[in-house]
C-alpha atoms as a PDB file:
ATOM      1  CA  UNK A   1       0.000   0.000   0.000  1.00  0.00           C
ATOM      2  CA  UNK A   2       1.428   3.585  -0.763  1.00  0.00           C
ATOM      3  CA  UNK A   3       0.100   6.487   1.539  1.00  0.00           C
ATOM      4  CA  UNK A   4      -0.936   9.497   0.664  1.00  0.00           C
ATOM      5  CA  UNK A   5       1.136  12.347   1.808  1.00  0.00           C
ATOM      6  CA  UNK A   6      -1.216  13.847   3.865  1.00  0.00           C
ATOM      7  CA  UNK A   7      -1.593  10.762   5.576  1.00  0.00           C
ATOM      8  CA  UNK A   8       1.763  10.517   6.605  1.00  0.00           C
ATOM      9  CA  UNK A   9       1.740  11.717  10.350  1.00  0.00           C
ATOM     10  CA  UNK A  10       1.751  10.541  13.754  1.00  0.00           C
ATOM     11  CA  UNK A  11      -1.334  10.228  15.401  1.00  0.00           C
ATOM     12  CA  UNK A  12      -2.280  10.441  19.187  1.00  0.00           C
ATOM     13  CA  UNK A  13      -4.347   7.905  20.591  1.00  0.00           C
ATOM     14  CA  UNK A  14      -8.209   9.216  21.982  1.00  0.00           C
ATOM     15  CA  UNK A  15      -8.658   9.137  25.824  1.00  0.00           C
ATOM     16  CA  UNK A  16     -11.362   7.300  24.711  1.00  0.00           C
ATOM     17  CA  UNK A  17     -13.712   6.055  22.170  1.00  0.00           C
ATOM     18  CA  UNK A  18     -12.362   4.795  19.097  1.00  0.00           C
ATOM     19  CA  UNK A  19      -9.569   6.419  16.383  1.00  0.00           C
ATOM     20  CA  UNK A  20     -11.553   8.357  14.553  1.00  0.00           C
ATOM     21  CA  UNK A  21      -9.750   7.789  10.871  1.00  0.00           C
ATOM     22  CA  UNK A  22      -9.709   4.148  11.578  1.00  0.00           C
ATOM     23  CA  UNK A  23     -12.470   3.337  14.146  1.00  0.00           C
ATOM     24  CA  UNK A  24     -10.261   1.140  16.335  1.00  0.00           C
ATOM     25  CA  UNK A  25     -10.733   1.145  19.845  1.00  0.00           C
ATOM     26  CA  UNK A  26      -7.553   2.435  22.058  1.00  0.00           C
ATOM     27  CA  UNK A  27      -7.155  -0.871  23.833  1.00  0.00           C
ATOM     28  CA  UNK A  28      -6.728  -2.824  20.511  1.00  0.00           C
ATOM     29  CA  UNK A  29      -3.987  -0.411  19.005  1.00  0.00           C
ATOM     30  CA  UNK A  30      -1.981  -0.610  22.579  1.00  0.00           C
ATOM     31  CA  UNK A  31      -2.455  -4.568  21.405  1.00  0.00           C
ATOM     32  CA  UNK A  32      -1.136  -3.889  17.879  1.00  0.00           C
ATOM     33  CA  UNK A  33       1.613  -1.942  19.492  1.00  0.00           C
ATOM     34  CA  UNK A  34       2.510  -4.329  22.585  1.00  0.00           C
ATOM     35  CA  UNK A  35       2.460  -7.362  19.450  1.00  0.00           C
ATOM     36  CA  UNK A  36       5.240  -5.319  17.639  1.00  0.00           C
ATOM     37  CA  UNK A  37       2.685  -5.317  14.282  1.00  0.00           C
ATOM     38  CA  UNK A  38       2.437  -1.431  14.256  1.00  0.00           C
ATOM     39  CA  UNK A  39       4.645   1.560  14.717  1.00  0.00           C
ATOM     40  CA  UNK A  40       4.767   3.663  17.658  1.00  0.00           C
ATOM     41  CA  UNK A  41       6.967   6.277  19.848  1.00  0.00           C
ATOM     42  CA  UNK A  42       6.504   6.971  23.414  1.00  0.00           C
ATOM     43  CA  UNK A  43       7.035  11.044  24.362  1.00  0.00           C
ATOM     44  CA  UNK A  44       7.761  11.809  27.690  1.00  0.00           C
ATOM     45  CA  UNK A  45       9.843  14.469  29.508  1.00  0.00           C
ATOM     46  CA  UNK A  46      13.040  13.299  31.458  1.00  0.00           C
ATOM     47  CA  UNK A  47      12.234  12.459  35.070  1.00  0.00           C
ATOM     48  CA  UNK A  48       8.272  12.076  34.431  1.00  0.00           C
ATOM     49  CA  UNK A  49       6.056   8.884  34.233  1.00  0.00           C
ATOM     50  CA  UNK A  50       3.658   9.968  31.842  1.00  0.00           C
ATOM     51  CA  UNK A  51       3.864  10.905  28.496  1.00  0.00           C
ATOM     52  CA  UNK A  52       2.331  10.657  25.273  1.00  0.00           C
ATOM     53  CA  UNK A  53       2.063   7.601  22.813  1.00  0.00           C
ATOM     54  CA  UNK A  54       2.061   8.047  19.357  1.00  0.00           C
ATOM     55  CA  UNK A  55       1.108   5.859  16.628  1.00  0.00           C
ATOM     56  CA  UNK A  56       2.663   5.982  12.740  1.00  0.00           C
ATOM     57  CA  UNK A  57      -0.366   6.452  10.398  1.00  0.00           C
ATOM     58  CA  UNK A  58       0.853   4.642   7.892  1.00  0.00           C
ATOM     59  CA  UNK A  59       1.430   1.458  10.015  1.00  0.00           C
ATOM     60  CA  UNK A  60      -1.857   1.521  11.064  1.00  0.00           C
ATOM     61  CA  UNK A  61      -3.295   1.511   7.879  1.00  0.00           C
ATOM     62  CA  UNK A  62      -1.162  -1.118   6.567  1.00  0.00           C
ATOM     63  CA  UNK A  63      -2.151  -3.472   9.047  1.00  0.00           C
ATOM     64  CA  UNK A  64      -5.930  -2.775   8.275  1.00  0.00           C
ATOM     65  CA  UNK A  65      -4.625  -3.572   4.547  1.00  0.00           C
ATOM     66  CA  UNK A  66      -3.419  -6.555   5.146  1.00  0.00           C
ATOM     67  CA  UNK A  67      -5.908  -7.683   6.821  1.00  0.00           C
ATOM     68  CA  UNK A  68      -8.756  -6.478   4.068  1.00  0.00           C
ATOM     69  CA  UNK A  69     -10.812  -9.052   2.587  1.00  0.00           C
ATOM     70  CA  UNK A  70      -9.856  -9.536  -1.043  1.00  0.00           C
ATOM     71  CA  UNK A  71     -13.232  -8.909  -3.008  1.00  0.00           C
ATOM     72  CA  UNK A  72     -13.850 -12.772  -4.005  1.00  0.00           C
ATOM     73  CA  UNK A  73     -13.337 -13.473  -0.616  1.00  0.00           C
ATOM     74  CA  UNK A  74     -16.318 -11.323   0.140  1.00  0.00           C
ATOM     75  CA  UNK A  75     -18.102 -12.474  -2.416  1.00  0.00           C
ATOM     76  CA  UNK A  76     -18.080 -16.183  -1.605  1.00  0.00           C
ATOM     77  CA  UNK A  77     -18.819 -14.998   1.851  1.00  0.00           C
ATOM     78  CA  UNK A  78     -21.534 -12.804   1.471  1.00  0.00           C
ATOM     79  CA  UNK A  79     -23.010 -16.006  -1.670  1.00  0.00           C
ATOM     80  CA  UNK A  80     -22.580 -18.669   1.405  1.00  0.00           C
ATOM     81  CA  UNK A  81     -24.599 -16.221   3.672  1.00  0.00           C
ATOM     82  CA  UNK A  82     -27.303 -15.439   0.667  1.00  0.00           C
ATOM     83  CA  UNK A  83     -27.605 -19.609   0.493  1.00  0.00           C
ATOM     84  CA  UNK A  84     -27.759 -20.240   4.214  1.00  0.00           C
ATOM     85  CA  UNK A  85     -30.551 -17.680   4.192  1.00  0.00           C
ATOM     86  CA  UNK A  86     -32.427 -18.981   1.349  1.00  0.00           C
ATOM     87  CA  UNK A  87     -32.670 -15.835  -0.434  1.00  0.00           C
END
């Protein structure tokens, strides 16, 4: 997957609710992150305990990618359902 430029940033995490460009909750990117699948920095001042996490964009949006349903995958899917249901 290329990005697009504008896309290219890093993003901070919501105190709560899910990301907005991705609709991910926080607790599953801090999963993503603690697995080592996406890219993330930790800012925090010398001495303190708290900081700020930031996530890479891009990284984020690769992993949805690679994880995206090819489109005969969700057609066979969505035919199986259609049979199931008799419709």
């Amino acid at each position: 997957m290329t990005c697009n430029a504008d896309l290219d940033i890093w993003i901070r995490l919501p105190s709560r609710g899910r990301e907005m460009r991705t609709g991910l909750t926080r607790g599953y990117i801090y999963g993503l992150i603690k697995d080592g699948k996406i890219k993330s920095s930790s800012i925090r001042q010398p001495g303190r305990l708290k900081g700020v996490r930031l996530v890479w964009l891009p990284s984020l949006l690769e992993f949805i990618e690679r994880h995206a349903e090819s489109t005969d995958e969700f057609e066979q899917a969505t035919s199986s359902l259609r049979d199931k249901r008799g419709t």
